[in-house]
Protein backbone atom coordinates (compact mmCIF):
# COMPACT_ATOMS: atom_id res chain seq x y z
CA UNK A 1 117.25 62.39 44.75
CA UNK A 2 114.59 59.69 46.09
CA UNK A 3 116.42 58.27 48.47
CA UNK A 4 115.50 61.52 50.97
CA UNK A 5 112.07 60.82 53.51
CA UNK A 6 109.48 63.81 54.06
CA UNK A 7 111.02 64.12 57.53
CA UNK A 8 114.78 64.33 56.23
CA UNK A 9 113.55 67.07 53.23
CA UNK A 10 111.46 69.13 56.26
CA UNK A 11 115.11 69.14 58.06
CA UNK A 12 116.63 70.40 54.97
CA UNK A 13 114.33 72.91 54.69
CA UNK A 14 114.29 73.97 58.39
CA UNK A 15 117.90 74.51 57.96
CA UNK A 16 117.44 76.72 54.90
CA UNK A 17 115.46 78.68 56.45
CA UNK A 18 117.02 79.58 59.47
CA UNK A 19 120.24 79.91 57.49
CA UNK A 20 118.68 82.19 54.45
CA UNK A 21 120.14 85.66 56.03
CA UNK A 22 123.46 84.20 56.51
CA UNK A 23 123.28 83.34 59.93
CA UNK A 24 124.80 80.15 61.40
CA UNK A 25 122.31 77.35 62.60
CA UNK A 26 123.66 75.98 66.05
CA UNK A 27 120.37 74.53 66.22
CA UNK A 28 120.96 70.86 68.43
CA UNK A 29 119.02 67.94 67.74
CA UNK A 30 116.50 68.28 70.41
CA UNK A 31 116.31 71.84 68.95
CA UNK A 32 115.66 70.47 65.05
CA UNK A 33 113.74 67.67 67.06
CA UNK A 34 111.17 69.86 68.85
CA UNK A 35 110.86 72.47 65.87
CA UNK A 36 109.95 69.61 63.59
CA UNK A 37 107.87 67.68 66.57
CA UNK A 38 110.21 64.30 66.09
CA UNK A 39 111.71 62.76 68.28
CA UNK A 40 115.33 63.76 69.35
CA UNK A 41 116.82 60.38 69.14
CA UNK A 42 115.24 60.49 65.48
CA UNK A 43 116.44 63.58 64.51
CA UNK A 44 119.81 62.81 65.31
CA UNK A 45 119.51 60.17 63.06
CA UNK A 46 118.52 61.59 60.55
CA UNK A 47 121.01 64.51 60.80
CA UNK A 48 123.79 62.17 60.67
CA UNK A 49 122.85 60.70 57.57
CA UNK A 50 122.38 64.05 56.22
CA UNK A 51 125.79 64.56 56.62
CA UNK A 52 126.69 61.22 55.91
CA UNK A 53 124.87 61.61 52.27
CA UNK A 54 126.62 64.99 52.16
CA UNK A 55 123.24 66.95 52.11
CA UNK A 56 124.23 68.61 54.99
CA UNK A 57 128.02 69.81 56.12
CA UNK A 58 128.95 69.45 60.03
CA UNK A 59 131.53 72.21 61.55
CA UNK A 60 132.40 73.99 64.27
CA UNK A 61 133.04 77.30 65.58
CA UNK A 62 135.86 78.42 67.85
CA UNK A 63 133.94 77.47 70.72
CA UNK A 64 133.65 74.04 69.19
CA UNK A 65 129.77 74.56 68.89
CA UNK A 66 127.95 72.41 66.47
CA UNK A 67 127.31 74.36 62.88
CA UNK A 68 125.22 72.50 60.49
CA UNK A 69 124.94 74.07 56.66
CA UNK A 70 123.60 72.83 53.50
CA UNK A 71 126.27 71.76 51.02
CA UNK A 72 124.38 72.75 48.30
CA UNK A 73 123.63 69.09 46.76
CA UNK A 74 120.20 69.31 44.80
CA UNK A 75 117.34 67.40 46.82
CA UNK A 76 113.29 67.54 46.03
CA UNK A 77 112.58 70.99 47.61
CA UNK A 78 109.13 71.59 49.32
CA UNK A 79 107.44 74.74 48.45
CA UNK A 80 104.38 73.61 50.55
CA UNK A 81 106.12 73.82 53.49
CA UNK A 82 105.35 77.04 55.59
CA UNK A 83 108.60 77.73 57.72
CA UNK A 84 108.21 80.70 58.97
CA UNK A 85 105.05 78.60 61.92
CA UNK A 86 108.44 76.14 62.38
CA UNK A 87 108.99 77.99 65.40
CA UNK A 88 105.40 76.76 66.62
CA UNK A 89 106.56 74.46 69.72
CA UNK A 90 107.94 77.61 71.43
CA UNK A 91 104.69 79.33 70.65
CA UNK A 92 103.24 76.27 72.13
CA UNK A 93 105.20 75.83 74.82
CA UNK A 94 105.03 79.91 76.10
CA UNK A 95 101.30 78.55 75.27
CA UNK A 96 101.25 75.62 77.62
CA UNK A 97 102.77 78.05 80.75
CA UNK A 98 100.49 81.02 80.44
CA UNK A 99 97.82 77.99 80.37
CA UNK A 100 99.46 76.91 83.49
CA UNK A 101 99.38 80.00 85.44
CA UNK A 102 96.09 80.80 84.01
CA UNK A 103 94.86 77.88 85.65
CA UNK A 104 96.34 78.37 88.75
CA UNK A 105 95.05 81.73 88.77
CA UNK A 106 91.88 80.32 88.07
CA UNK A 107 92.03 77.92 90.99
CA UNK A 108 93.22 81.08 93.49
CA UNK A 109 90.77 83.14 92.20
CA UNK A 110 88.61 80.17 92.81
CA UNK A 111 89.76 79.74 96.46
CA UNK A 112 89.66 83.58 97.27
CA UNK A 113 86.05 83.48 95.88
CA UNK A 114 84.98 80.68 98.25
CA UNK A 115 86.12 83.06 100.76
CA UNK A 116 85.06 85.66 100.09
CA UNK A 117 81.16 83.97 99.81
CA UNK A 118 82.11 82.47 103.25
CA UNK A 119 82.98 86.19 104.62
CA UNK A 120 79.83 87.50 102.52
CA UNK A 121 77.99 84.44 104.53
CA UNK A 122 79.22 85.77 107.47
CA UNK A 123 78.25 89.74 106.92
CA UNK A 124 74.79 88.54 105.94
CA UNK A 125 74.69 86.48 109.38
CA UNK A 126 76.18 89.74 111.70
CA UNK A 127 73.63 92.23 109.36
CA UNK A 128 70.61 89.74 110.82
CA UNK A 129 71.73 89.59 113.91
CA UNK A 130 72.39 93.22 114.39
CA UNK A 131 68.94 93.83 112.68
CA UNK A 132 67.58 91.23 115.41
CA UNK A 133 69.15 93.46 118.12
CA UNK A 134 68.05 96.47 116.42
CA UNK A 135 64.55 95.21 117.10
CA UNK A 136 64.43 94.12 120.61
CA UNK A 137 66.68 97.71 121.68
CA UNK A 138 63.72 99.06 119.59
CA UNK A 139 61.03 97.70 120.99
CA UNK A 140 62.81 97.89 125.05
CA UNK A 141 63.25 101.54 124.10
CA UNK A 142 59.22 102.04 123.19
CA UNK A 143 58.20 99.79 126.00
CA UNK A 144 60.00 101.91 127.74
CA UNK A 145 58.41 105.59 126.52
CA UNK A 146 55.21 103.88 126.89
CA UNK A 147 55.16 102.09 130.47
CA UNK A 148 58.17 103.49 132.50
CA UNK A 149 58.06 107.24 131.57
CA UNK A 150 54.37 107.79 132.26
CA UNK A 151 54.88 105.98 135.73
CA UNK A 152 57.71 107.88 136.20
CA UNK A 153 56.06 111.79 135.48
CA UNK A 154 53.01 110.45 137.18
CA UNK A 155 55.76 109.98 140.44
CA UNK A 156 57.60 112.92 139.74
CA UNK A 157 53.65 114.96 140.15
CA UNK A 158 53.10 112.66 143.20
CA UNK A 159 56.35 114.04 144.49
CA UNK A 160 55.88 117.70 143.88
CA UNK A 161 52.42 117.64 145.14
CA UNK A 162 53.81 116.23 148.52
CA UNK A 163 56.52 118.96 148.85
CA UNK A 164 53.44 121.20 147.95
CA UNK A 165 51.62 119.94 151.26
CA UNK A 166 54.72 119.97 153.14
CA UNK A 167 55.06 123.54 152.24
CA UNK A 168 51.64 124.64 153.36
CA UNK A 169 50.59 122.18 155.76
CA UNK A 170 53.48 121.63 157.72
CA UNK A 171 55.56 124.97 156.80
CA UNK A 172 58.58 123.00 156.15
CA UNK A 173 61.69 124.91 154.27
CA UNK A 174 62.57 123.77 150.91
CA UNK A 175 66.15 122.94 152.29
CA UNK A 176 64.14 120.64 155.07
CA UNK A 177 62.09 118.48 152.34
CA UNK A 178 65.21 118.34 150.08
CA UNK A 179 66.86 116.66 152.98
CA UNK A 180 63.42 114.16 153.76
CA UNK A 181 62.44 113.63 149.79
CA UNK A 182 66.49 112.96 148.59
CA UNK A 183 65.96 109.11 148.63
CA UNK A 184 63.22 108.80 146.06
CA UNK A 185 64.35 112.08 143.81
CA UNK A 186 65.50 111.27 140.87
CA UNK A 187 65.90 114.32 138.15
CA UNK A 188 62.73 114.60 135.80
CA UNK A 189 65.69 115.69 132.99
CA UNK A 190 67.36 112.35 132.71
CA UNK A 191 64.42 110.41 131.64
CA UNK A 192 62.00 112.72 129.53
């Protein structure tokens, strides 16, 4: 019973355990040897001599698949052991991928945020801009109700009080100083 290592005693009990419900273990080495983190070329080993030692008995199915089963020889058992976490390099390997695409995630959310700070960058620049042009249209636009409209009315009464004296003075028809005023008459409407 002593001449079993820890390692070959873990494979026994891996194999009991996957077996205990009656279920075939088709389990190949890199299987046993990633379950038990060995390596495979060790855990071939060590199988062999298993069945070598007659620990463990080698068969096959119809599909000549690989069926390894405990003959039922007595060997140091280890009740320490927690099987049912033997299954943890899967865990660790789903583990390891979601990781993966976590990360790149992480970097494309990365990338799309530099962007999108770039294009917030850019909105800020436009909004100044615009609030620039805002300013100087504001400022055109009061220049302008404060110089050119007052200039303007004070033409438009300059205007009206020389059809006025061309009315009485000279007794000209409205249709007559129409014709004579039409270059310089711009509608009063448009601008006030």
């Amino acid at each position: 019973m002593t001449d079993l290592t820890i390692t070959q005693r873990h494979i026994l009990e891996f194999i009991r355990f996957k077996t205990n419900k009656g279920f075939p273990f088709y389990g190949s080495n890199e299987y046993v040897a990633n379950a038990l983190e060995i390596k495979e070329s060790s855990a071939k080993v060590l199988i062999n001599k298993l069945i070598k030692d007659n620990y463990l008995i080698k068969s096959s199915d119809i599909k000549h698949k690989r069926i390894l089963s405990l003959s039922g020889k007595e060997y140091p058992r280890m009740p320490w052991v927690n099987m049912s976490d033997v299954n943890k390099w899967e865990i660790q390997k789903k583990r390891d991928e979601y990781l993966k695409e976590y990360e790149t995630a992480d970097k494309w959310g990365y990338k799309l945020q530099a962007e999108n700070d770039i294009l917030q960058k850019r909105c800020g620049d436009l909004q100044r801009n615009y609030d620039e042009l805002k300013k100087v249209y504001d400022g055109l636009s009061k220049q302008l109700q404060e110089t050119f409209v007052p200039q303007y009315q004070a033409m438009a009464q300059r205007v009206k009080g020389l059809e006025k004296l061309l009315k009485e003075q000279y007794g000209l028809t409205d249709k007559q100083i129409s014709v004579m005023l039409k270059p310089v008459s711009i509608p009063i409407g448009e601008y006030c």
